[in-house]
Protein backbone atom coordinates (compact mmCIF):
# COMPACT_ATOMS: atom_id res chain seq x y z
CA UNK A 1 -14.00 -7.65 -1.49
CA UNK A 2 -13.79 -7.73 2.39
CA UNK A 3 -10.80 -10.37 1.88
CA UNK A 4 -9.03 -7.82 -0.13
CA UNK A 5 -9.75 -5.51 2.63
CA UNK A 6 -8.76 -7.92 5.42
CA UNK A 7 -5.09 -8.46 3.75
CA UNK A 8 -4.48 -4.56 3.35
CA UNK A 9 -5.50 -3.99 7.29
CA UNK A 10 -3.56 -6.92 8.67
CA UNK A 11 -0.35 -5.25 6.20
CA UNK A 12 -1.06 -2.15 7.70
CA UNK A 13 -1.28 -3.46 11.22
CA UNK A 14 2.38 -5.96 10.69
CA UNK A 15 3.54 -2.27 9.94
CA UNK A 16 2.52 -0.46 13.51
CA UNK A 17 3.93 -4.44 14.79
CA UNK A 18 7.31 -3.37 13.26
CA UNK A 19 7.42 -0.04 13.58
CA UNK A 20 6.85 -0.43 17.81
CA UNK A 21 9.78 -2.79 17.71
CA UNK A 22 12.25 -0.83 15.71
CA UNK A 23 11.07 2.26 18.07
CA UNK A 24 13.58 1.75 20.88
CA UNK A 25 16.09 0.68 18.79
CA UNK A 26 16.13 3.80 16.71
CA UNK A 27 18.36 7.21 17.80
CA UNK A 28 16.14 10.48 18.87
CA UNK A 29 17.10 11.75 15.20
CA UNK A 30 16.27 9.92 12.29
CA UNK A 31 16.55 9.87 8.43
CA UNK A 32 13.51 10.63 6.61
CA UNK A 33 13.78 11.92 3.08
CA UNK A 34 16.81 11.01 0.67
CA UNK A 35 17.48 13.04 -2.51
CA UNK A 36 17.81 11.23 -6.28
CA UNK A 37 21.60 10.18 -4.94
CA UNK A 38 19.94 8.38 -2.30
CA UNK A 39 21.21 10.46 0.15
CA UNK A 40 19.25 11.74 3.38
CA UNK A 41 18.80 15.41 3.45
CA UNK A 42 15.87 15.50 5.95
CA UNK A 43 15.55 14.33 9.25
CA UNK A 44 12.88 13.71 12.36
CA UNK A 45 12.32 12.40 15.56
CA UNK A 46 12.09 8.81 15.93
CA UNK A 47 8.09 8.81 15.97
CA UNK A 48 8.13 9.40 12.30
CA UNK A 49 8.32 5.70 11.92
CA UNK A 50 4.73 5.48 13.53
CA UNK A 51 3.73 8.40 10.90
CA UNK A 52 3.82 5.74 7.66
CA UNK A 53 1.19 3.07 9.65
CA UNK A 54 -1.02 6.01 10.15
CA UNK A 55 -1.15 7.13 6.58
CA UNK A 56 -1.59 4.02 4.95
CA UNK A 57 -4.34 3.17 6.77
CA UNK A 58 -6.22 6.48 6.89
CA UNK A 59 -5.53 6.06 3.16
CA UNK A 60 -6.76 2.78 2.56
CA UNK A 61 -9.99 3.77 4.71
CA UNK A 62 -10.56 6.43 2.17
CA UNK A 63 -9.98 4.22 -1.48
CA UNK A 64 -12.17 1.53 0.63
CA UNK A 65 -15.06 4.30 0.49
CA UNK A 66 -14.65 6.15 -2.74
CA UNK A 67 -16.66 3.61 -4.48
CA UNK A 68 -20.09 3.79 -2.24
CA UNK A 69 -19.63 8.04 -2.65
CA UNK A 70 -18.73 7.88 -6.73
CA UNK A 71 -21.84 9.00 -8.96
CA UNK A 72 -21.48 6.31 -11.29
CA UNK A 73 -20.83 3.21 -8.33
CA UNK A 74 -22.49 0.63 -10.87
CA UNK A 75 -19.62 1.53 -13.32
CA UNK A 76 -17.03 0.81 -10.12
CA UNK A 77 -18.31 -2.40 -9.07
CA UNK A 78 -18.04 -3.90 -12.94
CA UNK A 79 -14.20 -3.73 -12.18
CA UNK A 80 -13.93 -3.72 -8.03
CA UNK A 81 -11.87 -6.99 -8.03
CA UNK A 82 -9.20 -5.12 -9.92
CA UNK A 83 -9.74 -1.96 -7.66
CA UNK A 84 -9.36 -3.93 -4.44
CA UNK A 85 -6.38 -5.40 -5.71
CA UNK A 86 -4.79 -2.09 -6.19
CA UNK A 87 -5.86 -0.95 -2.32
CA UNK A 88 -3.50 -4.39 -1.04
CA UNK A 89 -0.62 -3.51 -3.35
CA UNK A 90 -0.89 0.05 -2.25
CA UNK A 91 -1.01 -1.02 1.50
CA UNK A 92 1.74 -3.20 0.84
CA UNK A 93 3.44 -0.61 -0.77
CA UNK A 94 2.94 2.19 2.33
CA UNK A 95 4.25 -0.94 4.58
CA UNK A 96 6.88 -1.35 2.70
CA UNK A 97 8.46 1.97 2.49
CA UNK A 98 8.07 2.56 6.31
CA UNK A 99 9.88 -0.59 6.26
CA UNK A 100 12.44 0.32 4.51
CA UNK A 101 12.82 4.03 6.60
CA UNK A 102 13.39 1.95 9.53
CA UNK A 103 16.27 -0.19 7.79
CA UNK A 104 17.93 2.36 6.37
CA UNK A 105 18.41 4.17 9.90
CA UNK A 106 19.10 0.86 11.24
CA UNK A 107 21.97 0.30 9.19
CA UNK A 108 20.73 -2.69 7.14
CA UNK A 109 20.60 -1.32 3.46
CA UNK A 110 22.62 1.53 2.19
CA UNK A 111 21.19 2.54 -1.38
CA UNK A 112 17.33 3.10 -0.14
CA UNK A 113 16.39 3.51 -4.20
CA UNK A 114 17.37 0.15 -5.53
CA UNK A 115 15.28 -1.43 -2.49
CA UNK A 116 12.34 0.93 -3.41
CA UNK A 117 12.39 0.35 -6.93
CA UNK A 118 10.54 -3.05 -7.63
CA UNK A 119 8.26 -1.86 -5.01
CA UNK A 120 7.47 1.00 -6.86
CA UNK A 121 7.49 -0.42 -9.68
CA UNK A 122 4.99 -3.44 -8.54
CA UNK A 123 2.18 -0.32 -7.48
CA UNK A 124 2.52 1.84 -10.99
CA UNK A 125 2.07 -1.78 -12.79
CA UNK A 126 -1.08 -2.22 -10.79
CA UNK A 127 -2.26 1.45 -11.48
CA UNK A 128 -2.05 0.47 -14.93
CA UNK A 129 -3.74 -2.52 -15.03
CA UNK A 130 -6.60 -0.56 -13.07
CA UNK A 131 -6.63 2.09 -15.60
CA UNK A 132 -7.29 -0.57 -18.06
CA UNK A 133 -9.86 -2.33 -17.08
CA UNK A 134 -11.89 1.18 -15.36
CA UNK A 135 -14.99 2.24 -16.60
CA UNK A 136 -16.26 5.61 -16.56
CA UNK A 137 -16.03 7.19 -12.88
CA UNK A 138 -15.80 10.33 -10.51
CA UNK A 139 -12.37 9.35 -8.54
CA UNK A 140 -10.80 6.68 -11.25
CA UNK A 141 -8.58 6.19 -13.51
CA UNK A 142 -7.47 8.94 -16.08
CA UNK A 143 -10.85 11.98 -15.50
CA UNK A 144 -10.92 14.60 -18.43
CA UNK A 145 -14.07 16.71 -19.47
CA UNK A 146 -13.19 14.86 -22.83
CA UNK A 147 -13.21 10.91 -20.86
CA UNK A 148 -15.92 11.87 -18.85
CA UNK A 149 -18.47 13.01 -21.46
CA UNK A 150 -17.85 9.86 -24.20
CA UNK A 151 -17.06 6.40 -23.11
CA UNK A 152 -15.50 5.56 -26.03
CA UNK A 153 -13.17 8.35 -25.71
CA UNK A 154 -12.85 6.80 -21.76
CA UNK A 155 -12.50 3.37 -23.14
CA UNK A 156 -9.33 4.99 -25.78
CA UNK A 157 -7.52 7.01 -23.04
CA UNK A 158 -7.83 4.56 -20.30
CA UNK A 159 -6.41 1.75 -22.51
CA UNK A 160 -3.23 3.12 -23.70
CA UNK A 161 -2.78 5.66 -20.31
CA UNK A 162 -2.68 2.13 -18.41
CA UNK A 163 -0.70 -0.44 -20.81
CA UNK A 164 2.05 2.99 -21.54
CA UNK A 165 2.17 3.13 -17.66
CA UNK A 166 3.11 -0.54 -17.21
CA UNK A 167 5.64 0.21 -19.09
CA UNK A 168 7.10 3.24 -17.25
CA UNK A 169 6.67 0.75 -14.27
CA UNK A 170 9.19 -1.82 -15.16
CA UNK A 171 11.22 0.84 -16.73
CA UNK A 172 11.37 2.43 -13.05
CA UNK A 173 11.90 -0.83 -11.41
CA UNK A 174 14.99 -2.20 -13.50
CA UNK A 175 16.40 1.70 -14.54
CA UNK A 176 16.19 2.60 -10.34
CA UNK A 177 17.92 -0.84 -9.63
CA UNK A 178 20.97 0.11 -12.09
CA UNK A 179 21.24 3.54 -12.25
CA UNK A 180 19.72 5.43 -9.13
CA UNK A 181 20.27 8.50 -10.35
CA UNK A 182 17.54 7.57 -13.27
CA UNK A 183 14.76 8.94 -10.50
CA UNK A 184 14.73 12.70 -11.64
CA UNK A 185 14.91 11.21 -15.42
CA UNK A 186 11.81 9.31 -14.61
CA UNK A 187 9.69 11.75 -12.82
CA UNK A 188 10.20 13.69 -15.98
CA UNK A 189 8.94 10.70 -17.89
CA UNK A 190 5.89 10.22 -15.43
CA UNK A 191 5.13 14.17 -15.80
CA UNK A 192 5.26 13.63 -19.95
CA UNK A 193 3.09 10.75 -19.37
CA UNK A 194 0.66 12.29 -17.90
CA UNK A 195 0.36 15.67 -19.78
CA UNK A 196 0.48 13.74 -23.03
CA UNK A 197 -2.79 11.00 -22.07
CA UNK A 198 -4.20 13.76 -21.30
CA UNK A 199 -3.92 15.48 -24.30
CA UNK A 200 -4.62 12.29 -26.05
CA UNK A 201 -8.05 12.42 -24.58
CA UNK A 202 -8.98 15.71 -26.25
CA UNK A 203 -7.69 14.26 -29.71
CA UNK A 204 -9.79 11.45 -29.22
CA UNK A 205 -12.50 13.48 -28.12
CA UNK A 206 -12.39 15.78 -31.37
CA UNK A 207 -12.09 13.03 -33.61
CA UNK A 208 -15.26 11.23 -32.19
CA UNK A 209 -17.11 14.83 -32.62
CA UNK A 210 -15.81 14.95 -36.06
């Protein structure tokens, strides 16, 4: 566990490293959002790129802890190897996208979603395979009253929540890659996805009852 936790700070820390050297190459004003054409439509001073660092490791900090603060901690630690995996990819991730920021004002890449893409992509796959292999908890995987009152019906949901989002990933990954205007297309998918496990949980749910 503390190796997985070593890898995600040294990411994080290679990301302040690149983000101090890109600094004073950078203009005062800088690109920081880009619409589904993939092009900017929101800007900042050049500090932003020391903004990205900051988050990702305040937020890998708080996924480090939820598992000595969740209720059912002995349900956490049956799949923590899986969980820890998930912090590094999302660290990675974070890294990676301030990376990217920094590029993309620098010139290097011109189409910021293809580059995104597998990235993306590689962090939803690993949210799936996390929501597989969960057991019940407080903070995760897919929490319903219906999940968190039958492990069976946690056991159902997570299951198919995480192997149908593996497959949204690599949708995302090669669809972005191709056609960047897919984004808004697949947000809509992510937003079905998620209001239909849901409601998948409450089937399951009566149907156990029954």
């Amino acid at each position: 566990m503390k190796k997985h936790l070593s890898w995600a700070i040294l990411i994080v820390l290679f990301g302040f490293a690149f983000s101090a050297w890109a600094y004073q190459l950078l203009p005062e004003s800088i690109a920081i959002h880009w619409n589904a054409q993939g092009t900017s439509d929101g800007y900042g001073g050049r500090g932003f790129v020391f903004l990205m660092p900051a988050v990702s490791l305040l937020m890998v900090a708080l996924l480090w802890s939820i598992p000595s603060i969740d209720p059912r901690k002995k349900n956490v630690e049956k799949f923590r190897d899986t969980y820890d995996r998930f912090i590094l990819v999302f660290a990675g991730f974070m890294t990676y996208l301030g990376m990217l920021t920094i590029a993309a004002n620098l010139g290097w890449i011109e189409n910021i979603a293809a580059y995104m893409a597998p990235a993306l992509g590689a962090l939803l796959y690993t949210a799936g395979s996390l929501m597989e292999k969960s057991r019940s908890s407080w903070f995760i995987g897919v929490r319903t009253p219906w999940t968190l009152s039958s492990e069976t019906v946690w056991e159902k949901t997570n299951k198919l929540g995480g192997r149908t989002l593996k497959y949204i990933a690599l949708l995302m990954a090669i669809g972005m890659i191709f056609l960047p205007k897919m984004l808004l297309a697949l947000i809509v998918i992510i937003l079905a996805w998620a209001i239909g496990i849901m409601a998948y949980s409450y089937f399951a749910w009566k149907q156990e009852n029954n």
